[in-house]
PDB file of N, CA and C in Angstrom:
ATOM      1  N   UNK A   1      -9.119  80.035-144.008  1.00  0.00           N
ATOM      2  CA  UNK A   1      -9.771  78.767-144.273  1.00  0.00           C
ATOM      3  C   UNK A   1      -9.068  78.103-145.454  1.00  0.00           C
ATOM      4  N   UNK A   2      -8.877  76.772-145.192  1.00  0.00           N
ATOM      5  CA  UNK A   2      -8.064  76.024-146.199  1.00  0.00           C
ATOM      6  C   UNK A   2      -8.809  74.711-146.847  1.00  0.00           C
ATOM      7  N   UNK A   3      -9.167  74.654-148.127  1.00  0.00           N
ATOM      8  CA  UNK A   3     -10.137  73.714-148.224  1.00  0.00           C
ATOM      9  C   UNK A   3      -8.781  72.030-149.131  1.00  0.00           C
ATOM     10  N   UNK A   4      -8.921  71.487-148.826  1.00  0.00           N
ATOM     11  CA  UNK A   4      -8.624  69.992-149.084  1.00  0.00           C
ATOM     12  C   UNK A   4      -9.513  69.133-150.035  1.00  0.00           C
ATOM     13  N   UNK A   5      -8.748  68.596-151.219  1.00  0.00           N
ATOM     14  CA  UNK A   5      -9.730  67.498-151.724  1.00  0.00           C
ATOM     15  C   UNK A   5      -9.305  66.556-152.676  1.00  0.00           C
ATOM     16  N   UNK A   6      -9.495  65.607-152.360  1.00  0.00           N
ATOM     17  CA  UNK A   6      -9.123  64.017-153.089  1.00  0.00           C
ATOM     18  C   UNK A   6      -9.637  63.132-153.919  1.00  0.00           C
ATOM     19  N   UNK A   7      -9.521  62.989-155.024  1.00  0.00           N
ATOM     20  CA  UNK A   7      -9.751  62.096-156.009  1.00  0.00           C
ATOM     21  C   UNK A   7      -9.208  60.905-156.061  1.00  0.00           C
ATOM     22  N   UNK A   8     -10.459  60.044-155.818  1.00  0.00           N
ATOM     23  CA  UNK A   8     -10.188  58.531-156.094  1.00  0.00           C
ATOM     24  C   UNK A   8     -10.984  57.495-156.808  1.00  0.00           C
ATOM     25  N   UNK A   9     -10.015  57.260-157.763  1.00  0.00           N
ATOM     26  CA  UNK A   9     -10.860  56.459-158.920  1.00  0.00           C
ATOM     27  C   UNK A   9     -10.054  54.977-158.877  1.00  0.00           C
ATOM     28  N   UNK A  10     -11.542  54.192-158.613  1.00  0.00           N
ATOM     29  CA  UNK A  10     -11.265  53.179-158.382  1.00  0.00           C
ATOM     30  C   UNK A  10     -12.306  51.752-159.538  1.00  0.00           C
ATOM     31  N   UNK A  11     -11.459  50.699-158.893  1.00  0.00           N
ATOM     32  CA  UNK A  11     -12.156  49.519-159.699  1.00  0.00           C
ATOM     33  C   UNK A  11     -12.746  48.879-159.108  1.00  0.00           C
ATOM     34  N   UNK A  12     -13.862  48.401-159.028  1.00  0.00           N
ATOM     35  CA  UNK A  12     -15.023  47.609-158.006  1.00  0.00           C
ATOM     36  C   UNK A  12     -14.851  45.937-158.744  1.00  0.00           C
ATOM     37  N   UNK A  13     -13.569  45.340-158.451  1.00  0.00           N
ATOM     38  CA  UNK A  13     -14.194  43.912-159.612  1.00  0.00           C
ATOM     39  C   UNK A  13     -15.151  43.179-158.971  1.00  0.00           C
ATOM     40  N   UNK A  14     -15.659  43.013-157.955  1.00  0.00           N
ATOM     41  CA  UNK A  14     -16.614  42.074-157.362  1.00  0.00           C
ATOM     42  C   UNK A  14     -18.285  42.256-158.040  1.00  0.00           C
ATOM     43  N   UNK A  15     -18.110  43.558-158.220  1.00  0.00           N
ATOM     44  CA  UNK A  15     -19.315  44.379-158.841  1.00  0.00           C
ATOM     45  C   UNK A  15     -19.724  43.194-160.527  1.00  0.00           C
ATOM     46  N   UNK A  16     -20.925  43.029-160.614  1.00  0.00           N
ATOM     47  CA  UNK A  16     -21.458  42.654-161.724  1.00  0.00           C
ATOM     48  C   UNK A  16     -22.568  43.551-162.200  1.00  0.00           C
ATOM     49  N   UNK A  17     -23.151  44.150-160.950  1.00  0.00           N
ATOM     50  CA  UNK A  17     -24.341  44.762-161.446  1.00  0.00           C
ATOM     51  C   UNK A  17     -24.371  46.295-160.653  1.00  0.00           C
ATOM     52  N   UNK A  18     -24.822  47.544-161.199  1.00  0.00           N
ATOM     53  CA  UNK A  18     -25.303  49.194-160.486  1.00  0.00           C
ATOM     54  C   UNK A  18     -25.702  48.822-158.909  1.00  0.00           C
ATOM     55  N   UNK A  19     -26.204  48.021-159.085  1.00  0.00           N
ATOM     56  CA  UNK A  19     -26.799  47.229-157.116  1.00  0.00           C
ATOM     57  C   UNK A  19     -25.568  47.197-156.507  1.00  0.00           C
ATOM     58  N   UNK A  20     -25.156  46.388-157.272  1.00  0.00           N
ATOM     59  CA  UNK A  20     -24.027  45.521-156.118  1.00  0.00           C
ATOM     60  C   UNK A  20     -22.646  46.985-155.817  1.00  0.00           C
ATOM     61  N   UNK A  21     -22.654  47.573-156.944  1.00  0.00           N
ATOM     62  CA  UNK A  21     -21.319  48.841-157.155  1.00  0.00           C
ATOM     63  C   UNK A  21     -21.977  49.691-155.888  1.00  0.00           C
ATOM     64  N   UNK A  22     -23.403  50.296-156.209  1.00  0.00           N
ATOM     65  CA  UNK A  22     -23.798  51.132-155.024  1.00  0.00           C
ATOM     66  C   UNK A  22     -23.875  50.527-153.940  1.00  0.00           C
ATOM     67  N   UNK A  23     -24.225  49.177-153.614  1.00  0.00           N
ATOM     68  CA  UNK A  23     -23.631  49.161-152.050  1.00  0.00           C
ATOM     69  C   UNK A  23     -22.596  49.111-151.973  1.00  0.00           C
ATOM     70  N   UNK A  24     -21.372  48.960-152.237  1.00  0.00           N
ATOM     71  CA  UNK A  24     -20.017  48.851-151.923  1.00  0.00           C
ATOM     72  C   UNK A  24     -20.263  50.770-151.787  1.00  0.00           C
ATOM     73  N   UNK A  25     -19.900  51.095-152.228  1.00  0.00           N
ATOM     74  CA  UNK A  25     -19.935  52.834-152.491  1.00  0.00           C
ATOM     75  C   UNK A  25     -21.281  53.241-150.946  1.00  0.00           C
ATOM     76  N   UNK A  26     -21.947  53.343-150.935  1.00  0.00           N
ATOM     77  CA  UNK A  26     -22.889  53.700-150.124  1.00  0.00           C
ATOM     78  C   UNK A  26     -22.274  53.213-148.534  1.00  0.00           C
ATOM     79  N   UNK A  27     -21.810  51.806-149.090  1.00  0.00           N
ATOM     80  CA  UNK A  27     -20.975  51.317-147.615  1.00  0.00           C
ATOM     81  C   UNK A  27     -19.345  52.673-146.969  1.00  0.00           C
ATOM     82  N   UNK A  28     -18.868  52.869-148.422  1.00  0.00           N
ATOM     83  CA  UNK A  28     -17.814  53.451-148.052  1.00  0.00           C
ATOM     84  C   UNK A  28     -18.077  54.838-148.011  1.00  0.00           C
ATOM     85  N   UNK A  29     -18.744  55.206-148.463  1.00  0.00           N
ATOM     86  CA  UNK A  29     -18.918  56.542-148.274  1.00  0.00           C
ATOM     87  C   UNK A  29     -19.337  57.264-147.372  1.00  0.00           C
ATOM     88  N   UNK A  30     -20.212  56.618-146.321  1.00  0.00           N
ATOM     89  CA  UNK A  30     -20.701  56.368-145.233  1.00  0.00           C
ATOM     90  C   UNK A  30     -19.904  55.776-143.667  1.00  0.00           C
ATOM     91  N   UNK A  31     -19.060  55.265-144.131  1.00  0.00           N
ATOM     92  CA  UNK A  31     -17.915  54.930-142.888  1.00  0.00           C
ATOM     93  C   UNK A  31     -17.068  56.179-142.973  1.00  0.00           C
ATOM     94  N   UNK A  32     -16.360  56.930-144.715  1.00  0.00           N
ATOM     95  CA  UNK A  32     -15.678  58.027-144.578  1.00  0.00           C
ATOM     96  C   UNK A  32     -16.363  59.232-143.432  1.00  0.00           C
ATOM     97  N   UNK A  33     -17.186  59.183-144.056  1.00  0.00           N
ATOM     98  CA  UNK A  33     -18.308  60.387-143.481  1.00  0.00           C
ATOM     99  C   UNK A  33     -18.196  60.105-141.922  1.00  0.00           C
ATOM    100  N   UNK A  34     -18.329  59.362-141.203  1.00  0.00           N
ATOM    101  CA  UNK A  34     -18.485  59.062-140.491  1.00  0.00           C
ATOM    102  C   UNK A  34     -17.350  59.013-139.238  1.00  0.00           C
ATOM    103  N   UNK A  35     -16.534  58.675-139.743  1.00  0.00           N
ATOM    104  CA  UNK A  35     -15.302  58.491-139.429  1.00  0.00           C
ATOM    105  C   UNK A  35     -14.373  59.306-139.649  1.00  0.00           C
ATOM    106  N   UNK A  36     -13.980  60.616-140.422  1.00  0.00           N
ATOM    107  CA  UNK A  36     -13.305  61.496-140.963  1.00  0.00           C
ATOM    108  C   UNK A  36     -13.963  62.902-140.710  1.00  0.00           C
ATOM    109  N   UNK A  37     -14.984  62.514-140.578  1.00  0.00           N
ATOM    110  CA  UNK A  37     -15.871  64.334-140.727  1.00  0.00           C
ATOM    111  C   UNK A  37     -15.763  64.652-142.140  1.00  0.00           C
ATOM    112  N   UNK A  38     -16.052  64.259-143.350  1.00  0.00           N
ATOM    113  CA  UNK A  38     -15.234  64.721-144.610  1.00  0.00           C
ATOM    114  C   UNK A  38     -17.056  64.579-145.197  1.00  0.00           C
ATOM    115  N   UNK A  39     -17.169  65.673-146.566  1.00  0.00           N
ATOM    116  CA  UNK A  39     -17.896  65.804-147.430  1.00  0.00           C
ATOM    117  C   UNK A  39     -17.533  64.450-148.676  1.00  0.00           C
ATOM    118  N   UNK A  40     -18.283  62.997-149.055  1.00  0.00           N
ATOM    119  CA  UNK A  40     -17.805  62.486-149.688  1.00  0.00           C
ATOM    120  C   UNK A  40     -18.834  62.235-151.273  1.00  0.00           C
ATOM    121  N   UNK A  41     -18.740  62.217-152.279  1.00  0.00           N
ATOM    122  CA  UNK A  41     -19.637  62.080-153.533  1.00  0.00           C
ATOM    123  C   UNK A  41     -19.300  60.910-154.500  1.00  0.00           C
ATOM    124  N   UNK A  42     -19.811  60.596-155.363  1.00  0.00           N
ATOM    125  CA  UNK A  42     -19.458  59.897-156.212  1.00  0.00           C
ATOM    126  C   UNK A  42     -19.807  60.796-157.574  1.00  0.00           C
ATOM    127  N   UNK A  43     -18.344  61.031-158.038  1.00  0.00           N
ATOM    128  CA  UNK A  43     -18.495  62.002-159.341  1.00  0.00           C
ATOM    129  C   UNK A  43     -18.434  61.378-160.703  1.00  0.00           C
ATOM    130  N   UNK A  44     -17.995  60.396-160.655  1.00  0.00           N
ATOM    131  CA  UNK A  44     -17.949  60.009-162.802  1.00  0.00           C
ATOM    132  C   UNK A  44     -18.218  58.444-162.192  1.00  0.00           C
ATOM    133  N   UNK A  45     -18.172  58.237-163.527  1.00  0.00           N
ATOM    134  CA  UNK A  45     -18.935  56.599-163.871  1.00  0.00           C
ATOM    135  C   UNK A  45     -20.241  56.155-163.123  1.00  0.00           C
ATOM    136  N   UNK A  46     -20.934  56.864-163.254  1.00  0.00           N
ATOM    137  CA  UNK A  46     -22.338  56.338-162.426  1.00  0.00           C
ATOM    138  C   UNK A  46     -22.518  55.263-163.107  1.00  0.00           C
ATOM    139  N   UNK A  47     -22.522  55.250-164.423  1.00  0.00           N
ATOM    140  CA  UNK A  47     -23.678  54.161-165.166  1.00  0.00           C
ATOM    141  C   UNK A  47     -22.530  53.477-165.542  1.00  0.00           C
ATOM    142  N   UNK A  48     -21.165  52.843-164.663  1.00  0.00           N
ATOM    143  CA  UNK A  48     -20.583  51.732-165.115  1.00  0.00           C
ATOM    144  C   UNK A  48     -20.455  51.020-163.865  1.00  0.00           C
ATOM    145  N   UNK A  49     -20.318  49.296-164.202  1.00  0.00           N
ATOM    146  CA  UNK A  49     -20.394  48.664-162.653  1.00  0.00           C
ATOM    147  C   UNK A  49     -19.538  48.318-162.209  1.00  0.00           C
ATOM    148  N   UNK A  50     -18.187  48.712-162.745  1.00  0.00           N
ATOM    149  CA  UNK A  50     -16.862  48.444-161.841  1.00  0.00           C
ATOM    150  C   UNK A  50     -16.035  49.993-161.869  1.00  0.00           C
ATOM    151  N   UNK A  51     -16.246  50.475-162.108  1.00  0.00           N
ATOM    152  CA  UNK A  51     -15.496  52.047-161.733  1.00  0.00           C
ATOM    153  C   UNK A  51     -16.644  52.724-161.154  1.00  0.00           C
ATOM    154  N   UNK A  52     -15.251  53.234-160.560  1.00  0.00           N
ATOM    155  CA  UNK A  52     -15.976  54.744-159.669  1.00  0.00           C
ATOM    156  C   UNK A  52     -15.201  56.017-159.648  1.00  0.00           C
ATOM    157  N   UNK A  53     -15.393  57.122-159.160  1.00  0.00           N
ATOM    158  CA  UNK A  53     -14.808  58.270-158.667  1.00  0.00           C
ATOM    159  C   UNK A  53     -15.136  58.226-157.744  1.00  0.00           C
ATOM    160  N   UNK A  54     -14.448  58.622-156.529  1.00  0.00           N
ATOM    161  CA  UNK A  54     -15.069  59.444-155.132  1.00  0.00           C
ATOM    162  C   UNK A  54     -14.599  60.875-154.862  1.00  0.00           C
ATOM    163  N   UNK A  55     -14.970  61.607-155.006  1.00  0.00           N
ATOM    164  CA  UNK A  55     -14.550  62.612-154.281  1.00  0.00           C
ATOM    165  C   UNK A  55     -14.732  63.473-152.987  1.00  0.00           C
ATOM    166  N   UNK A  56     -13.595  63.613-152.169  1.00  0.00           N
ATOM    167  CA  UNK A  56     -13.626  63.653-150.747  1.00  0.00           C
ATOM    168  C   UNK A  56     -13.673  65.146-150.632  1.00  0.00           C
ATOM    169  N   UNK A  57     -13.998  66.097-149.735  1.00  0.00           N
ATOM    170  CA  UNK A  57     -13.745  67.518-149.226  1.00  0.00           C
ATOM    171  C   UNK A  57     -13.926  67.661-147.806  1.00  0.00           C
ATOM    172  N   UNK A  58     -12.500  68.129-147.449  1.00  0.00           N
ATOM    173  CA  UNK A  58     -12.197  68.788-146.281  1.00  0.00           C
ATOM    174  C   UNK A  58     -11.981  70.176-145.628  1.00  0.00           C
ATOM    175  N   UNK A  59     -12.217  70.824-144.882  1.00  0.00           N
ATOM    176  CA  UNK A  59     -12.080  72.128-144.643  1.00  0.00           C
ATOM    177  C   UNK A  59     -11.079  72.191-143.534  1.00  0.00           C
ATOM    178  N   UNK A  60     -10.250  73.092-143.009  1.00  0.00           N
ATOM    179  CA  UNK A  60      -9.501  73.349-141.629  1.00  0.00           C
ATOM    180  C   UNK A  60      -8.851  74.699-141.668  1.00  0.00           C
ATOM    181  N   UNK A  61      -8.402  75.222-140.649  1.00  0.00           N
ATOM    182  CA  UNK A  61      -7.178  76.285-140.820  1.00  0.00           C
ATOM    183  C   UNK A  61      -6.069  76.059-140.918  1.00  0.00           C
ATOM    184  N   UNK A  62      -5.999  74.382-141.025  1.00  0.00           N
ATOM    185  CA  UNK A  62      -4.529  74.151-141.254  1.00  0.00           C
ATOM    186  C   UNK A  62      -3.852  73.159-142.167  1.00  0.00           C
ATOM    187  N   UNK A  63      -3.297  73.510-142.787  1.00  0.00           N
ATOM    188  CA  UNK A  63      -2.783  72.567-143.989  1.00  0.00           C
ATOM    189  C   UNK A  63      -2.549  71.491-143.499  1.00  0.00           C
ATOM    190  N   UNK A  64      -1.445  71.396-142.534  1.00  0.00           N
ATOM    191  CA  UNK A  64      -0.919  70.017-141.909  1.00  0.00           C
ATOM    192  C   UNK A  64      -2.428  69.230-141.912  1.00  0.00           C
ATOM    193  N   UNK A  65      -3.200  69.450-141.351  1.00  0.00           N
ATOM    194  CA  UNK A  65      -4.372  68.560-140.938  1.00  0.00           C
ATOM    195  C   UNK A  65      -5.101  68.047-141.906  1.00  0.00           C
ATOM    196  N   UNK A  66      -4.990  68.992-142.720  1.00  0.00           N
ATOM    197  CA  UNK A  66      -5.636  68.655-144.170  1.00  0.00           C
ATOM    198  C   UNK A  66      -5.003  67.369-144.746  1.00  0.00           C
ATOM    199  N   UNK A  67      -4.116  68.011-144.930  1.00  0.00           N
ATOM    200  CA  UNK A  67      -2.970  66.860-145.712  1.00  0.00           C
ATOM    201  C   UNK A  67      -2.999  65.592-145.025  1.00  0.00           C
ATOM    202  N   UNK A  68      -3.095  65.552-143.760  1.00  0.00           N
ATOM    203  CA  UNK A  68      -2.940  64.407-142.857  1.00  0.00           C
ATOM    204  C   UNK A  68      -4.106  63.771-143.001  1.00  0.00           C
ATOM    205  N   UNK A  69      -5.083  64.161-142.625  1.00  0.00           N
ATOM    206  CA  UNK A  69      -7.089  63.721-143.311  1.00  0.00           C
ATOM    207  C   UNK A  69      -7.072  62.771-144.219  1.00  0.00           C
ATOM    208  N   UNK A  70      -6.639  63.714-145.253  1.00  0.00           N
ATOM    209  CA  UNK A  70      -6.913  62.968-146.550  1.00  0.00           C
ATOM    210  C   UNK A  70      -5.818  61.618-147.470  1.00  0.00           C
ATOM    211  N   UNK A  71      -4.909  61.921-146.736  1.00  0.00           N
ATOM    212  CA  UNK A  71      -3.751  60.618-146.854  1.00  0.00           C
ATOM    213  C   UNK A  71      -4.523  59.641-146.085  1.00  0.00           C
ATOM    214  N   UNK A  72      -4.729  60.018-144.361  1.00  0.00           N
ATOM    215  CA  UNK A  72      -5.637  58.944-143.918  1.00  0.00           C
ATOM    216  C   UNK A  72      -6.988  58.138-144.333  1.00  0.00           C
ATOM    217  N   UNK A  73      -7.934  59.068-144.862  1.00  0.00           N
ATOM    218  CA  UNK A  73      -9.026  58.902-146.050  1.00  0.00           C
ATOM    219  C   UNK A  73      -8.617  58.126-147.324  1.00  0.00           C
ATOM    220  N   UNK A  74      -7.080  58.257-147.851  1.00  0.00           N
ATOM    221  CA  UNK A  74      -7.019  57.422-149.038  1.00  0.00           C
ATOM    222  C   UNK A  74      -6.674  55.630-148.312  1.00  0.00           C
ATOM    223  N   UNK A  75      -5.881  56.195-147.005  1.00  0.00           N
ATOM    224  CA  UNK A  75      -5.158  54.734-146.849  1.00  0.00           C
ATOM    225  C   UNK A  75      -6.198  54.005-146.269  1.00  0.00           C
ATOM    226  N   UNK A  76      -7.368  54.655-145.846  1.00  0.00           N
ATOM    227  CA  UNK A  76      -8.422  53.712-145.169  1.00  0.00           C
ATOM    228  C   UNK A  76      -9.580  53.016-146.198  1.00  0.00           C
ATOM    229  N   UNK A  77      -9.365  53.448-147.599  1.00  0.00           N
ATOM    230  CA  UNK A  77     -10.092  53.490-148.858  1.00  0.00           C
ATOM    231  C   UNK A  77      -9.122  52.468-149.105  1.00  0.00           C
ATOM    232  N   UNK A  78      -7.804  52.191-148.862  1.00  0.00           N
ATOM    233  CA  UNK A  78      -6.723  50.913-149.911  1.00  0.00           C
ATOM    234  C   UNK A  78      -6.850  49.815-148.988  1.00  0.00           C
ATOM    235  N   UNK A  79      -7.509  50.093-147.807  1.00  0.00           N
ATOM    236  CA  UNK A  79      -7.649  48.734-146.672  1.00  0.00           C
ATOM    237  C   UNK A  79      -8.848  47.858-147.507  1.00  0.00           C
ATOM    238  N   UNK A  80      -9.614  48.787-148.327  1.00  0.00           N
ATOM    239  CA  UNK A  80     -10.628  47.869-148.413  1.00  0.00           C
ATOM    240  C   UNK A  80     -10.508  46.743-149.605  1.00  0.00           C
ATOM    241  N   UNK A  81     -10.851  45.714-149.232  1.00  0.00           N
ATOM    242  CA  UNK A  81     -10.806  44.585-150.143  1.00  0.00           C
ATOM    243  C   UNK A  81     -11.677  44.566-151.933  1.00  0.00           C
ATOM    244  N   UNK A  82     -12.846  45.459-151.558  1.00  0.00           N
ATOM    245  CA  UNK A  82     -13.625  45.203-151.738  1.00  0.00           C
ATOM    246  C   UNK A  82     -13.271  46.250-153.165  1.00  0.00           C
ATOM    247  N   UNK A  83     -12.246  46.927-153.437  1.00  0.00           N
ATOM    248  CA  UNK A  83     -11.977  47.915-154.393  1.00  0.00           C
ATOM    249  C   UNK A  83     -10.627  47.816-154.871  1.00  0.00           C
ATOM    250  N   UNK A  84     -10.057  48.244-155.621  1.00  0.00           N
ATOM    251  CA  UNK A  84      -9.211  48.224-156.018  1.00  0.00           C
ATOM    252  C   UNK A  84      -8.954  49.868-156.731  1.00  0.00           C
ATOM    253  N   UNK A  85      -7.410  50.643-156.300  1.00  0.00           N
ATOM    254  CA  UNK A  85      -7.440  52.084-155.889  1.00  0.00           C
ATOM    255  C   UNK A  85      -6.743  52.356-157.375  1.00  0.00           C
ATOM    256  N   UNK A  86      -7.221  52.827-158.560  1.00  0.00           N
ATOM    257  CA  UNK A  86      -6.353  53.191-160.061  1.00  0.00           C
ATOM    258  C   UNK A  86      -5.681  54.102-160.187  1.00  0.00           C
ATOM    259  N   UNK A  87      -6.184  55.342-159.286  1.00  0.00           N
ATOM    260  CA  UNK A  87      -5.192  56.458-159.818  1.00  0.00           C
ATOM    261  C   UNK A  87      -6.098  57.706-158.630  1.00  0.00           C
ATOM    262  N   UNK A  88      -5.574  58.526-157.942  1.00  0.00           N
ATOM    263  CA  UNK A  88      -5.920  59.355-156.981  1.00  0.00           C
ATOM    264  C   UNK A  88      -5.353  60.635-156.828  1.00  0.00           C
ATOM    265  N   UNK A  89      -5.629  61.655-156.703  1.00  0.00           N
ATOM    266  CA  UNK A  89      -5.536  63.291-156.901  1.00  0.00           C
ATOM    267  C   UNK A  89      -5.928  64.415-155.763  1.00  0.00           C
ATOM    268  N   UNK A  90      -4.565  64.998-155.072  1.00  0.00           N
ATOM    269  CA  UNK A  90      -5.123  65.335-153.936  1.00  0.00           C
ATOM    270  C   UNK A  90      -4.859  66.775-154.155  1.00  0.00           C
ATOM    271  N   UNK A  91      -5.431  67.818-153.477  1.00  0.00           N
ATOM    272  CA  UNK A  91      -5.795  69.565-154.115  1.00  0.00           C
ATOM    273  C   UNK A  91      -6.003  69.943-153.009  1.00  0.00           C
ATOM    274  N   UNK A  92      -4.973  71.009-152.798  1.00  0.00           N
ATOM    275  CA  UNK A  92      -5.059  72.189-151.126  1.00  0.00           C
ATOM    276  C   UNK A  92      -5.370  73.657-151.709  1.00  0.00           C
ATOM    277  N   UNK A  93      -6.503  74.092-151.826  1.00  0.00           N
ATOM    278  CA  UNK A  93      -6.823  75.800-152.229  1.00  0.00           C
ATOM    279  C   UNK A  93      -6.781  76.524-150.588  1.00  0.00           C
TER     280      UNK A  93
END
């Protein structure tokens, strides 16, 4: 078993207010999930309204797939308008 996982910290500028940040986030986290099969969270900056963390987790027996997942998971995270992508961190145990 090979576990996969991605860090993405991002900038929400549309965001003015915790409302407006969690639906953007609740929106995306929820299409990942959905769309990827992937475990997704929001780990740092709760209590700020334009950053975020996400962090993604994947499981497989195979690296290739892993790796492939979660590149796809970041590039479907840079489609969105609605964020802007600062700095991202990807980890195969």
């Amino acid at each position: 078993m090979i576990l996969g996982t991605l860090q993405i910290e991002m900038m929400i500028p549309g965001s003015s207010s915790l409302k407006e940040k969690r639906f953007v986030l609740q929106s995306t986290k929820t299409k990942l999930r959905n769309k990827f099969n992937v475990s997704v969270a929001e780990t740092q900056y709760q209590d700020k309204w334009q950053r975020a963390v996400l962090s993604i987790a994947t499981v497989s027996n195979s690296k290739t797939h892993i790796e492939e997942t979660l590149q796809t998971v970041l590039s479907f995270v840079e489609k969105d308008d609605r964020v802007e992508i600062v700095d991202s961190l990807t980890e195969i145990f």
